[in-house]
PDB file of N, CA and C in Angstrom:
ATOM      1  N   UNK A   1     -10.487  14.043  37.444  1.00  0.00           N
ATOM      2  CA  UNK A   1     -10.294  14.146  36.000  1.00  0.00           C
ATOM      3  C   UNK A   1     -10.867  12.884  35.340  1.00  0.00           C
ATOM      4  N   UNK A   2     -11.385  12.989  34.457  1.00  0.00           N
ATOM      5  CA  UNK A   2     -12.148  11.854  33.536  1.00  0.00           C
ATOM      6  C   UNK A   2     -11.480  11.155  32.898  1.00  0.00           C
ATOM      7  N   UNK A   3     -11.500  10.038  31.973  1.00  0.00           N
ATOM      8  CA  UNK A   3     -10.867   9.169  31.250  1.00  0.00           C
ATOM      9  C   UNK A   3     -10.748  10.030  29.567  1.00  0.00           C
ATOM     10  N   UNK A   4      -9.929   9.693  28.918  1.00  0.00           N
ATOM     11  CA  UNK A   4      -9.925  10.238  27.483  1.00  0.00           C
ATOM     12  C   UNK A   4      -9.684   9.387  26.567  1.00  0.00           C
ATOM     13  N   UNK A   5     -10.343   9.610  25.467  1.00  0.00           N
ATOM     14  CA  UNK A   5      -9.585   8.053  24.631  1.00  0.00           C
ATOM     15  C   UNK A   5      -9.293   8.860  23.511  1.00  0.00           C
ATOM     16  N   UNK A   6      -8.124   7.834  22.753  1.00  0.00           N
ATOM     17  CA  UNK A   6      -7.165   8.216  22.024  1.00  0.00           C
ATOM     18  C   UNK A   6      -7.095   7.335  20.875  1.00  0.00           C
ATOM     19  N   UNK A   7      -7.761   8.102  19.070  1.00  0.00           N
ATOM     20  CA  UNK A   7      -7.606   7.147  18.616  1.00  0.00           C
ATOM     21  C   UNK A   7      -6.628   7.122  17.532  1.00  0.00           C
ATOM     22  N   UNK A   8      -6.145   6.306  17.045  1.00  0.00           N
ATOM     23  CA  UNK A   8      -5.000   5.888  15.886  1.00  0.00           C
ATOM     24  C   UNK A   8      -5.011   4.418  15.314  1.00  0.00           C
ATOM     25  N   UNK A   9      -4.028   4.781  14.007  1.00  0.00           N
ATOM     26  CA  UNK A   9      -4.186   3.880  12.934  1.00  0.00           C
ATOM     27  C   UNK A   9      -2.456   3.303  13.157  1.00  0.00           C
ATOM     28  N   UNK A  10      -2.581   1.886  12.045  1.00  0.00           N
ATOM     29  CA  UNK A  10      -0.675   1.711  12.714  1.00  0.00           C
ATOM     30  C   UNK A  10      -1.257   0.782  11.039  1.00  0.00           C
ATOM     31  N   UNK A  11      -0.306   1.401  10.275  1.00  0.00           N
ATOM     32  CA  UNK A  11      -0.295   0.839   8.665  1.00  0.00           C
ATOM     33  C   UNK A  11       0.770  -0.067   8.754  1.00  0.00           C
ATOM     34  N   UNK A  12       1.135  -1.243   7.903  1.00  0.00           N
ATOM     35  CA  UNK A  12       2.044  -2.044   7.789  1.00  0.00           C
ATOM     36  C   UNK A  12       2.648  -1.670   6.543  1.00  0.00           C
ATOM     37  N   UNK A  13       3.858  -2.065   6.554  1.00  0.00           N
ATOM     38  CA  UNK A  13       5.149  -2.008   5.625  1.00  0.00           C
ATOM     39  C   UNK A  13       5.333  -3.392   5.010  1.00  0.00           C
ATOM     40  N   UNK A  14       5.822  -3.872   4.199  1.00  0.00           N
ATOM     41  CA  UNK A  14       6.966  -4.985   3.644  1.00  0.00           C
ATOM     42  C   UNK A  14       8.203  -4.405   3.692  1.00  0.00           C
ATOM     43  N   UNK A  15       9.626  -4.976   4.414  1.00  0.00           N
ATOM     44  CA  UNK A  15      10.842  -4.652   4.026  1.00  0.00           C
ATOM     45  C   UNK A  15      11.256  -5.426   2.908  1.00  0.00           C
ATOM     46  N   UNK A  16      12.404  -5.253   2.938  1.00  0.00           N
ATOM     47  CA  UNK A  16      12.939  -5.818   1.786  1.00  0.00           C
ATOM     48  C   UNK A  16      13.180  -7.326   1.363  1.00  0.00           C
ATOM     49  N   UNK A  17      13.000  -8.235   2.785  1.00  0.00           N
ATOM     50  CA  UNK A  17      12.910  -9.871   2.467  1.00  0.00           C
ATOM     51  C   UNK A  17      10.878  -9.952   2.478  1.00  0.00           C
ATOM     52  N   UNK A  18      10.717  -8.931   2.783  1.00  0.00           N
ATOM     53  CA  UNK A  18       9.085  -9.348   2.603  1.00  0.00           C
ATOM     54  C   UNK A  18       8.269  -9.573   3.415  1.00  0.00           C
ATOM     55  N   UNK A  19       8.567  -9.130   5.071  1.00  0.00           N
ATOM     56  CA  UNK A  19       8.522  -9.384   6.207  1.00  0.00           C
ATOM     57  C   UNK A  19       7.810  -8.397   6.426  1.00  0.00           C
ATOM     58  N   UNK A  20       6.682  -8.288   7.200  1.00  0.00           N
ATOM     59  CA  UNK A  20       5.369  -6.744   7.274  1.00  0.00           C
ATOM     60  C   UNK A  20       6.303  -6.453   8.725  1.00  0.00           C
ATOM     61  N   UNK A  21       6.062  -5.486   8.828  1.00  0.00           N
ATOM     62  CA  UNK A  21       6.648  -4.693   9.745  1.00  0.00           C
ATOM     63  C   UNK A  21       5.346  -3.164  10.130  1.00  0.00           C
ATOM     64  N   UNK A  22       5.188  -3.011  11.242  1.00  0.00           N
ATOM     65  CA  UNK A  22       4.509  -1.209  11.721  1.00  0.00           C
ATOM     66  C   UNK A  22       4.929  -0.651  11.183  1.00  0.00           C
ATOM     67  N   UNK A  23       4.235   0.030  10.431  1.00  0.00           N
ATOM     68  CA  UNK A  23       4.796   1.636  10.198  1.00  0.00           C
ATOM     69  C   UNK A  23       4.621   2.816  11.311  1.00  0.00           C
ATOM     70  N   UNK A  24       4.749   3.859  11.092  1.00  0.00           N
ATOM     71  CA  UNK A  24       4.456   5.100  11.825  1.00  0.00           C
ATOM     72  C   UNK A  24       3.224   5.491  12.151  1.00  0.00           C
ATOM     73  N   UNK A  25       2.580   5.290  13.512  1.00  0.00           N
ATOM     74  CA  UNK A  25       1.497   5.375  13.982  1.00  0.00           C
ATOM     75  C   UNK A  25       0.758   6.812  13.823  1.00  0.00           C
ATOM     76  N   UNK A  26      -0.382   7.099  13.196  1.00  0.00           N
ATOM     77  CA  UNK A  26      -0.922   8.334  13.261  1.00  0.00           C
ATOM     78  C   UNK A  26      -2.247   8.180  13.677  1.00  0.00           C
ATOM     79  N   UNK A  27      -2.222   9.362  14.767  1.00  0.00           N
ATOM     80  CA  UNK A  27      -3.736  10.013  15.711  1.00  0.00           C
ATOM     81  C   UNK A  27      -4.605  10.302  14.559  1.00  0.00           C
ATOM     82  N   UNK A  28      -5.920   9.850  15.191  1.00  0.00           N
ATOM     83  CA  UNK A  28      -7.154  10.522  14.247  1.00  0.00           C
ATOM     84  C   UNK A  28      -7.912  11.011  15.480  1.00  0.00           C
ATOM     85  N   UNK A  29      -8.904  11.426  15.363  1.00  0.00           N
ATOM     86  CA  UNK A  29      -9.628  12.511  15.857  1.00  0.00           C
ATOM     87  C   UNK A  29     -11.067  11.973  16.682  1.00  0.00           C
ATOM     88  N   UNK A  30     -11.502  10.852  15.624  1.00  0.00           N
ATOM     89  CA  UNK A  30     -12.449  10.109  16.453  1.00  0.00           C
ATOM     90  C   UNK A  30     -12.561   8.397  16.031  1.00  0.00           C
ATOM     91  N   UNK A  31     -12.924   7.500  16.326  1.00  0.00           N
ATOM     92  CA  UNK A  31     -13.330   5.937  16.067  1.00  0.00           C
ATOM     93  C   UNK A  31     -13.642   5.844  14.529  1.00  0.00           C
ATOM     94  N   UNK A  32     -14.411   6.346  13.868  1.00  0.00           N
ATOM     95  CA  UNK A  32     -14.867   6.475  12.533  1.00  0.00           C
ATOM     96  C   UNK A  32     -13.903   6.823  11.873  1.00  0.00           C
ATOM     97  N   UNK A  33     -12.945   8.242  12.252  1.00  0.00           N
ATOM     98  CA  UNK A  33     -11.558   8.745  11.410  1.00  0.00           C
ATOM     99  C   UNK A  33     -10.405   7.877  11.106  1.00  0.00           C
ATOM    100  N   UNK A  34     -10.894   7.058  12.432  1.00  0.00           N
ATOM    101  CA  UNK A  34      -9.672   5.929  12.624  1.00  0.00           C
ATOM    102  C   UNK A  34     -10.033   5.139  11.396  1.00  0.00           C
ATOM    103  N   UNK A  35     -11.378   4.117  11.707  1.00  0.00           N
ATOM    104  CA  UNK A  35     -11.434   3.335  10.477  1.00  0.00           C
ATOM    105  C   UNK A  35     -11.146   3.967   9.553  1.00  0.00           C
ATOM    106  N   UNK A  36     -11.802   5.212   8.842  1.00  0.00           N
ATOM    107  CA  UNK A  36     -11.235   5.328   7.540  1.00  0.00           C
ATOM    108  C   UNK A  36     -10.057   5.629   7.275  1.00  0.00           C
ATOM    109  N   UNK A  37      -9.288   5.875   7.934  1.00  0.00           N
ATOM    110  CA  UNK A  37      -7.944   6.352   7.705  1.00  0.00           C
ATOM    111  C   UNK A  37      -7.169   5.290   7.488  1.00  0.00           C
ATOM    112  N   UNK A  38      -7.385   3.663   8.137  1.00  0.00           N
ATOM    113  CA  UNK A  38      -7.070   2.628   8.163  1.00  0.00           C
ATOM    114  C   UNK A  38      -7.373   2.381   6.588  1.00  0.00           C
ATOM    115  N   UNK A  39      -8.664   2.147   6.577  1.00  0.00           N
ATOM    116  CA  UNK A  39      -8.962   1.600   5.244  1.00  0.00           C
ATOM    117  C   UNK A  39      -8.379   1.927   3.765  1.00  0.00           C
ATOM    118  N   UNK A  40      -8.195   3.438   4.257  1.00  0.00           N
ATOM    119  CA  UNK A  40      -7.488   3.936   2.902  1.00  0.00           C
ATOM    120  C   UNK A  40      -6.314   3.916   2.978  1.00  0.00           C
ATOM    121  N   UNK A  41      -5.573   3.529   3.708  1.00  0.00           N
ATOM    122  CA  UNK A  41      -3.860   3.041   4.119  1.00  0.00           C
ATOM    123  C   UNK A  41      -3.720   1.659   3.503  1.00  0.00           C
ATOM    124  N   UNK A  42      -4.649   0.683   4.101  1.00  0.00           N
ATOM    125  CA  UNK A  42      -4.889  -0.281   3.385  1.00  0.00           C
ATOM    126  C   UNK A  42      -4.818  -0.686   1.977  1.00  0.00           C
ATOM    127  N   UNK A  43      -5.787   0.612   0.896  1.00  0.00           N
ATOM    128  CA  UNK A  43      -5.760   0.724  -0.237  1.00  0.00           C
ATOM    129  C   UNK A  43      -4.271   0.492  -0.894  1.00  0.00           C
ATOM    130  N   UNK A  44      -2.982   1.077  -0.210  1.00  0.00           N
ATOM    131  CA  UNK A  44      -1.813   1.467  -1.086  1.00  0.00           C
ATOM    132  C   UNK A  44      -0.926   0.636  -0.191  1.00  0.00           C
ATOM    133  N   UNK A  45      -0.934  -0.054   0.941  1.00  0.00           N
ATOM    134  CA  UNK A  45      -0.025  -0.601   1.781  1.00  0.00           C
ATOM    135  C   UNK A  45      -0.441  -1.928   1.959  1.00  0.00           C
ATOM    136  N   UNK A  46       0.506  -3.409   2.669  1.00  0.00           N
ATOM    137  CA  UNK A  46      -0.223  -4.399   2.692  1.00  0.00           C
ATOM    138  C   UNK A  46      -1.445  -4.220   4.167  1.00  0.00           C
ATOM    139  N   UNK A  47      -0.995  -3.320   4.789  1.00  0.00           N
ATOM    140  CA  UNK A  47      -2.537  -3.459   5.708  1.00  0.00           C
ATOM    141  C   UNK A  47      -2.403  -2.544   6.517  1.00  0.00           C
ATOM    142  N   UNK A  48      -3.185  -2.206   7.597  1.00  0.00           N
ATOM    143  CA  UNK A  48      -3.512  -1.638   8.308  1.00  0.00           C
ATOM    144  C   UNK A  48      -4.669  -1.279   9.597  1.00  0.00           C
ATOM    145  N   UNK A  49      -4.131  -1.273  10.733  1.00  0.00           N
ATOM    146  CA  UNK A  49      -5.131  -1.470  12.109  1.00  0.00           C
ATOM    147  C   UNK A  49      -5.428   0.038  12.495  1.00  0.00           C
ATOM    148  N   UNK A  50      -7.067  -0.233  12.905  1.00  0.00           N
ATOM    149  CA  UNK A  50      -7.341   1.325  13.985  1.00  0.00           C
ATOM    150  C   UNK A  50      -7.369   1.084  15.146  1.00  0.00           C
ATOM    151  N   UNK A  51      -7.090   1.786  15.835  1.00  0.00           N
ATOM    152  CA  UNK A  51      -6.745   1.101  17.343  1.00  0.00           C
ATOM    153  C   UNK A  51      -7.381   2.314  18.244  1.00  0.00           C
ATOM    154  N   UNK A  52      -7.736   2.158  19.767  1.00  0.00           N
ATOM    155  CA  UNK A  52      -7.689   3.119  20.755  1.00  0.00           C
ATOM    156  C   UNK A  52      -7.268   2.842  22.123  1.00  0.00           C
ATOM    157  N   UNK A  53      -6.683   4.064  22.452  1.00  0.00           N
ATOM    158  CA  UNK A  53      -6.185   3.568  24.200  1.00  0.00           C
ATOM    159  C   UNK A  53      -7.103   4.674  24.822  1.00  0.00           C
ATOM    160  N   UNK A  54      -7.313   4.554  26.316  1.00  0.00           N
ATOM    161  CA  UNK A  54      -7.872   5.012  27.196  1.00  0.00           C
ATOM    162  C   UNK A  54      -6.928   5.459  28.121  1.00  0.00           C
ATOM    163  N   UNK A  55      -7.561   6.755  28.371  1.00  0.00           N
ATOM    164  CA  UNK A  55      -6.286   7.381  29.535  1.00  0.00           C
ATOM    165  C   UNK A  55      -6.437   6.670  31.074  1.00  0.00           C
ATOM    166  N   UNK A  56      -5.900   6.547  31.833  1.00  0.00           N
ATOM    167  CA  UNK A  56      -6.044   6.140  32.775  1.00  0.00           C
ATOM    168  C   UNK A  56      -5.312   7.024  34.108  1.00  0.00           C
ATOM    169  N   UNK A  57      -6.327   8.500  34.667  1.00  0.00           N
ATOM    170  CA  UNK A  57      -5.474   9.685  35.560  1.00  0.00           C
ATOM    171  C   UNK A  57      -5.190   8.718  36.595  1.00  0.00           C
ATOM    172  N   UNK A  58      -5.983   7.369  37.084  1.00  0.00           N
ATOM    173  CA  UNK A  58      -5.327   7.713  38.292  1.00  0.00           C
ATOM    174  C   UNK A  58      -3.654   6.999  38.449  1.00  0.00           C
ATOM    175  N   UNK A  59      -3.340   5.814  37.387  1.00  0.00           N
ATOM    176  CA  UNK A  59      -2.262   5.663  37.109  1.00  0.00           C
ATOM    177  C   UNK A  59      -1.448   6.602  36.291  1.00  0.00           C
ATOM    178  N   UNK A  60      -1.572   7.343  35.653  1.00  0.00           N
ATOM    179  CA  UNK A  60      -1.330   8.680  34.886  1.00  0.00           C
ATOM    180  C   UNK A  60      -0.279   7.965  33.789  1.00  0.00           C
ATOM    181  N   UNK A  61      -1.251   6.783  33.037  1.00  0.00           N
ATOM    182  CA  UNK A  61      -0.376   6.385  31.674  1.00  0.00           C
ATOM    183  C   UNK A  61      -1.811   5.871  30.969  1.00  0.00           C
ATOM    184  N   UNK A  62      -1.767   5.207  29.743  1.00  0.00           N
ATOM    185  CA  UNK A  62      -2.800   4.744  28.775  1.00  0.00           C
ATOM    186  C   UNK A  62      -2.638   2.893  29.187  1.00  0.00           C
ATOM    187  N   UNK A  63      -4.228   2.700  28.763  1.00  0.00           N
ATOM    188  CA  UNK A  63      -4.629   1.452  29.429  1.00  0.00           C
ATOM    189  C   UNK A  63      -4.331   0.225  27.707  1.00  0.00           C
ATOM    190  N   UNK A  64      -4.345  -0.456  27.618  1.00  0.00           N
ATOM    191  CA  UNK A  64      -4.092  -1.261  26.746  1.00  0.00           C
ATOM    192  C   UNK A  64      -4.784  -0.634  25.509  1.00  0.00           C
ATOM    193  N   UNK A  65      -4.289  -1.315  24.212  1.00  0.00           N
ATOM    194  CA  UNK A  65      -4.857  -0.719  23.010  1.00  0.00           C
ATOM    195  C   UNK A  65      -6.199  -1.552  22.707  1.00  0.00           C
ATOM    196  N   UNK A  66      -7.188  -1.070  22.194  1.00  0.00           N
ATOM    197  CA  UNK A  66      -8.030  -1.869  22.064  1.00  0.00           C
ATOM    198  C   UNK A  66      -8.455  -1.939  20.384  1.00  0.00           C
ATOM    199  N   UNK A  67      -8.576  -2.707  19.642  1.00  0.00           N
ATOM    200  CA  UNK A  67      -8.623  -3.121  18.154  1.00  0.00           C
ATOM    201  C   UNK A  67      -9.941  -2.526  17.454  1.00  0.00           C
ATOM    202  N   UNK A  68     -10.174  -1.801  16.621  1.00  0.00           N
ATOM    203  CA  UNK A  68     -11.575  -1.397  16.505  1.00  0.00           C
ATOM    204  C   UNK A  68     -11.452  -1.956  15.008  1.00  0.00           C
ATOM    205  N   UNK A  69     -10.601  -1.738  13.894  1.00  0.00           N
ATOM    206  CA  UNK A  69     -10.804  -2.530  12.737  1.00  0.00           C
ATOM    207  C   UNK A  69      -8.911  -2.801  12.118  1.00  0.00           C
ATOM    208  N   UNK A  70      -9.469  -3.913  11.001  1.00  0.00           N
ATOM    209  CA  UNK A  70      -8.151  -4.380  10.730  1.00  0.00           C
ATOM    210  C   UNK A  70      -8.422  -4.941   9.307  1.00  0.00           C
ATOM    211  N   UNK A  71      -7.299  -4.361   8.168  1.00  0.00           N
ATOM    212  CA  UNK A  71      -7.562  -4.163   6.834  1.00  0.00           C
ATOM    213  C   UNK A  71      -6.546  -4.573   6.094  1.00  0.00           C
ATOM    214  N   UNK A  72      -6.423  -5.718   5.442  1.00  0.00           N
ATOM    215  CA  UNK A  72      -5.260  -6.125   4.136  1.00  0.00           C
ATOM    216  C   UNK A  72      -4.832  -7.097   5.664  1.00  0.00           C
ATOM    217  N   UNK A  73      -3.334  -7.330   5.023  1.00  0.00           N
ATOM    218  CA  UNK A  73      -2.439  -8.517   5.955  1.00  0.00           C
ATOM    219  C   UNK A  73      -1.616  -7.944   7.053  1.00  0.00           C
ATOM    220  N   UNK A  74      -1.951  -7.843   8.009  1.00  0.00           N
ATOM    221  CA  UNK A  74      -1.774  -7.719   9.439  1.00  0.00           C
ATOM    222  C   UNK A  74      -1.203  -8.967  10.004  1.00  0.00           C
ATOM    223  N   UNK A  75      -0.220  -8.497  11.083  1.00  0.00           N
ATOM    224  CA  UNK A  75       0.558  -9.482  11.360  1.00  0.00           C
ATOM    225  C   UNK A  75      -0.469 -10.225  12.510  1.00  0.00           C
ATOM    226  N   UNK A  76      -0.254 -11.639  12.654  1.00  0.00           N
ATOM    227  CA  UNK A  76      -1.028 -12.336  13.896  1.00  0.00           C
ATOM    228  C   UNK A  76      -1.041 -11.984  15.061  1.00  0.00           C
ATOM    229  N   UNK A  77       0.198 -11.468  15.628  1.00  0.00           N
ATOM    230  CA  UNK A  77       0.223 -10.752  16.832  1.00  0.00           C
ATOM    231  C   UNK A  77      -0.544  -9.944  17.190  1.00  0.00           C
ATOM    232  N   UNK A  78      -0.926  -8.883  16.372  1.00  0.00           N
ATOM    233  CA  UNK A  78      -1.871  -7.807  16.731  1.00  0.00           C
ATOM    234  C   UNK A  78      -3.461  -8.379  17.171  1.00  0.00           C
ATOM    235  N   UNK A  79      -3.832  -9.512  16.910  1.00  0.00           N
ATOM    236  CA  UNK A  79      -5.031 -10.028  17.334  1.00  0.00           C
ATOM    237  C   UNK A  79      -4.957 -10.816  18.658  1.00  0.00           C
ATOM    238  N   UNK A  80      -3.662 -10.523  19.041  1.00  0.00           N
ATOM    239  CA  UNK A  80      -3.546 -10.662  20.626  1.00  0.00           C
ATOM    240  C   UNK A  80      -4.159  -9.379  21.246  1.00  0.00           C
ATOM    241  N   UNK A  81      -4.174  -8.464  20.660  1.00  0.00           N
ATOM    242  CA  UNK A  81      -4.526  -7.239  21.076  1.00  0.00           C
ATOM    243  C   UNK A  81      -6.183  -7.180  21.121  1.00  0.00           C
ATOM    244  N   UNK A  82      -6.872  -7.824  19.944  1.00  0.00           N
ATOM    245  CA  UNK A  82      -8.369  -7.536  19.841  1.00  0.00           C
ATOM    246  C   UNK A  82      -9.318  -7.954  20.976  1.00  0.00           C
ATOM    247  N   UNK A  83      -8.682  -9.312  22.260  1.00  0.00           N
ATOM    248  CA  UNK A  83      -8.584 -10.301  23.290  1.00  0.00           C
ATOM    249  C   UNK A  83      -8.765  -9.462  24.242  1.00  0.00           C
ATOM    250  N   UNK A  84      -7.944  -8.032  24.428  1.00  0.00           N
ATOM    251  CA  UNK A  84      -7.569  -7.318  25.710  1.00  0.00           C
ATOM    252  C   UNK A  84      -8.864  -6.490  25.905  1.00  0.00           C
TER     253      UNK A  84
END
């Protein structure tokens, strides 16, 4: 079985002291869907990342996320991720 990749966006929140927080991660369809879907999340939220994982059959789980774009104020942590 072949590898599959998987792509999605992860928009940020402000709570209520003002602290960005993930929101609810949503699948897009391909690398390009991702960015834009990011970007226009971005538009109305303080930010937002497109991301993709890779399947990995012969461990039969997904391999690290890998960073494809990143829009408005994103927390620092996540650019631990762009590294992997």
């Amino acid at each position: 079985m072949s590898d599959m990749t998987y792509f999605g966006v992860v928009p940020f929140e402000r709570d209520e002291e003002g602290e960005i927080l993930p929101g609810k991660p949503r699948e897009a369809r391909s690398e390009i869907a991702a960015r834009c879907l990011a970007a226009a999340m971005a538009a109305t939220k303080p930010g937002a990342v497109a991301f993709s994982h890779t399947s990995d059959p012969a461990s039969d789980g997904l391999g690290s996320a890998i960073i494809l774009a990143r829009f408005g104020d994103v927390p620092d942590e996540v650019r631990v991720l762009e590294d992997a």
